[in-house]
Protein backbone atom coordinates (compact mmCIF):
# COMPACT_ATOMS: atom_id res chain seq x y z
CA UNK A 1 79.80 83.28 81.94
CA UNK A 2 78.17 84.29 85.27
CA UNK A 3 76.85 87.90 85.68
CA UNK A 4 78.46 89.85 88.24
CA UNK A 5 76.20 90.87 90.65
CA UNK A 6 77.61 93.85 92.77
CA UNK A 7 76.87 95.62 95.98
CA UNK A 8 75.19 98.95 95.83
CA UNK A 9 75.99 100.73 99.42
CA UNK A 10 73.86 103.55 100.72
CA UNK A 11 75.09 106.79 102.26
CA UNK A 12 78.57 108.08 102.60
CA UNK A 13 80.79 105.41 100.73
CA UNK A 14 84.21 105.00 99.03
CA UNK A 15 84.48 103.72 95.72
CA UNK A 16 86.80 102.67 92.76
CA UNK A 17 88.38 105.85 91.31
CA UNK A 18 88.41 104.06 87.62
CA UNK A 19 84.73 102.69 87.65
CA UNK A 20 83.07 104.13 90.69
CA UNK A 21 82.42 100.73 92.48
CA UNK A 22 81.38 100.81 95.67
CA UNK A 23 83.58 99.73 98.48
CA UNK A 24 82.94 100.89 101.68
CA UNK A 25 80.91 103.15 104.49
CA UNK A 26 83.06 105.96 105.73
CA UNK A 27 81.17 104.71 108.76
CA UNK A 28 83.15 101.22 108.90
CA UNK A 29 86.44 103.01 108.88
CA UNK A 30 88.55 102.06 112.21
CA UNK A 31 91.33 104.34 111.55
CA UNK A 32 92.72 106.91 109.55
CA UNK A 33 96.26 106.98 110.57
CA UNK A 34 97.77 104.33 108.33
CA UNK A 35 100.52 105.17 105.64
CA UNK A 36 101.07 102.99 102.60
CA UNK A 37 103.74 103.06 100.09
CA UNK A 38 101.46 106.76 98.26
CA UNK A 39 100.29 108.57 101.52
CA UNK A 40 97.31 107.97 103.74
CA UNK A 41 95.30 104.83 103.77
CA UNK A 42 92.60 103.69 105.72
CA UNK A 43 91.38 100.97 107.77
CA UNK A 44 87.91 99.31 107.62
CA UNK A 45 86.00 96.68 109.35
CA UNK A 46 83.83 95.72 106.23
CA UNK A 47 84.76 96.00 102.67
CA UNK A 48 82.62 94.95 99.47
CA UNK A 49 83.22 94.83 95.92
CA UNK A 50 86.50 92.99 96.09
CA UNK A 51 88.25 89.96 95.00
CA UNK A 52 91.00 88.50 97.32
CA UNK A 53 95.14 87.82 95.55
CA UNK A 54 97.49 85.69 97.13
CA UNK A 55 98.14 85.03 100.28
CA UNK A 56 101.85 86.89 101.20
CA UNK A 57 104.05 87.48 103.80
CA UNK A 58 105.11 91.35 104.43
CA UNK A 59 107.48 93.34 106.27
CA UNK A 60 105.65 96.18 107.49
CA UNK A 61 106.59 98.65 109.82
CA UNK A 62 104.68 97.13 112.47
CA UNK A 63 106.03 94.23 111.85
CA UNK A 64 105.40 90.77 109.65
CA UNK A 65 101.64 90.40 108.68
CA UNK A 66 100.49 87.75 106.36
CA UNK A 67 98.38 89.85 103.89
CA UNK A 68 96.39 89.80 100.55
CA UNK A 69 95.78 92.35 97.93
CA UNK A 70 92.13 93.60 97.36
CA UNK A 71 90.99 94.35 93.22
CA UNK A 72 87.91 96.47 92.43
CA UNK A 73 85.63 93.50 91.33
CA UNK A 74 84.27 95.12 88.42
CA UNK A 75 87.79 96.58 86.47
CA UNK A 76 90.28 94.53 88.74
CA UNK A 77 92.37 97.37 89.75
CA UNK A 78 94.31 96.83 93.34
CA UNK A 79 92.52 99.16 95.54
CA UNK A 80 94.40 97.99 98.89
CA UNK A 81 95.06 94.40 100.79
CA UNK A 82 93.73 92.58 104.05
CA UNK A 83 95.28 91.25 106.60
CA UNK A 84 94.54 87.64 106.83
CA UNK A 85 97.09 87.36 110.49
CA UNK A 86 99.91 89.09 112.30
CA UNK A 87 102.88 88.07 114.23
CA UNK A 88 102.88 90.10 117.03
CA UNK A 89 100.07 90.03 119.34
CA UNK A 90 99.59 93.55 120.32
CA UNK A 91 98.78 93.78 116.15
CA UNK A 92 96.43 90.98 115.92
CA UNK A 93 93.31 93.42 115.99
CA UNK A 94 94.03 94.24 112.19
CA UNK A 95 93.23 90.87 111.14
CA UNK A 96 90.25 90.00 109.51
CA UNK A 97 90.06 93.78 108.26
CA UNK A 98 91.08 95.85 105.31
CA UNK A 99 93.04 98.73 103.90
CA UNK A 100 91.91 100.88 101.16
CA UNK A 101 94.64 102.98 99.55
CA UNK A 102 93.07 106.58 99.58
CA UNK A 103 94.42 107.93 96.16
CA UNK A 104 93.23 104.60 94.38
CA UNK A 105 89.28 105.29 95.73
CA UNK A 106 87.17 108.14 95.42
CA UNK A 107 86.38 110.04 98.72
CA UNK A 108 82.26 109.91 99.96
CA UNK A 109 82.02 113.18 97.97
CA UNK A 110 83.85 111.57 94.89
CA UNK A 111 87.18 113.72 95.63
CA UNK A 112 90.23 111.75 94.43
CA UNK A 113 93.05 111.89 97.12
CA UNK A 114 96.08 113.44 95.57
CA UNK A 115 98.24 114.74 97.97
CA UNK A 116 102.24 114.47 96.60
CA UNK A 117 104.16 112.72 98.28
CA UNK A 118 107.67 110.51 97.88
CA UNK A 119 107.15 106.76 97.90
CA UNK A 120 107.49 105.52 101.63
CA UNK A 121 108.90 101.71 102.45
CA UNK A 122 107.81 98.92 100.35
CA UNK A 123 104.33 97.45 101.98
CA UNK A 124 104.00 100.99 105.13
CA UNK A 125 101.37 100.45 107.48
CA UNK A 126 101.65 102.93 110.33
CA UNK A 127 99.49 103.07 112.49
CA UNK A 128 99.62 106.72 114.72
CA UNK A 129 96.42 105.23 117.40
């Protein structure tokens, strides 16, 4: 069995709320205005740590994305997904990025998002730029 081998970031970072993983710089984050199916989620250029699902067609609000979920490496719980490619063109600068789903990470000062809210739409990602 291979040892994993994981990335240790430095400085302000998100991480796995169930093992503390490290994901991503708060510095890599494009946007904060996204919505997923819990409340906010956020946008990043770079994310480590992760293992790629299935490759999937959504409905989002913006439209149909092809899209795969991101697991923490280390306990395999979905954190968020990628976008892999999108339909319309004027959404086309989301792929090759991801989306971490802020009450499944810890903030850079380890606060859990937790804000109630009612499930939105199946697969949300509004984007308010």
């Amino acid at each position: 069995m291979a040892r994993l081998s994981l990335v240790s970031l430095e400085g302000n970072f998100y991480s796995c709320k169930h093992c503390q993983t490290h994901f991503a710089l708060a510095d890599d984050i494009i946007s904060k205005s996204f919505q997923c199916r819990h409340g906010k989620a956020y946008l990043f250029d770079k994310v480590v740590n992760v293992t790629l699902g299935e490759k999937e067609e959504r409905n989002l609000i913006t439209g149909v994305h092809t899209v795969v979920d991101i697991f923490c490496v280390a306990c395999g719980s979905i954190v968020g997904w990628k976008y892999e490619s999108a339909c319309e063109k004027a959404q086309q600068y989301k792929e090759g990025k991801f989306i971490l789903e802020r009450w499944l990470v810890l903030g850079p000062d380890g606060s859990l998002y937790m804000e109630p809210q009612e499930p939105n739409a199946a697969g949300c990602d509004v984007d308010d730029v």
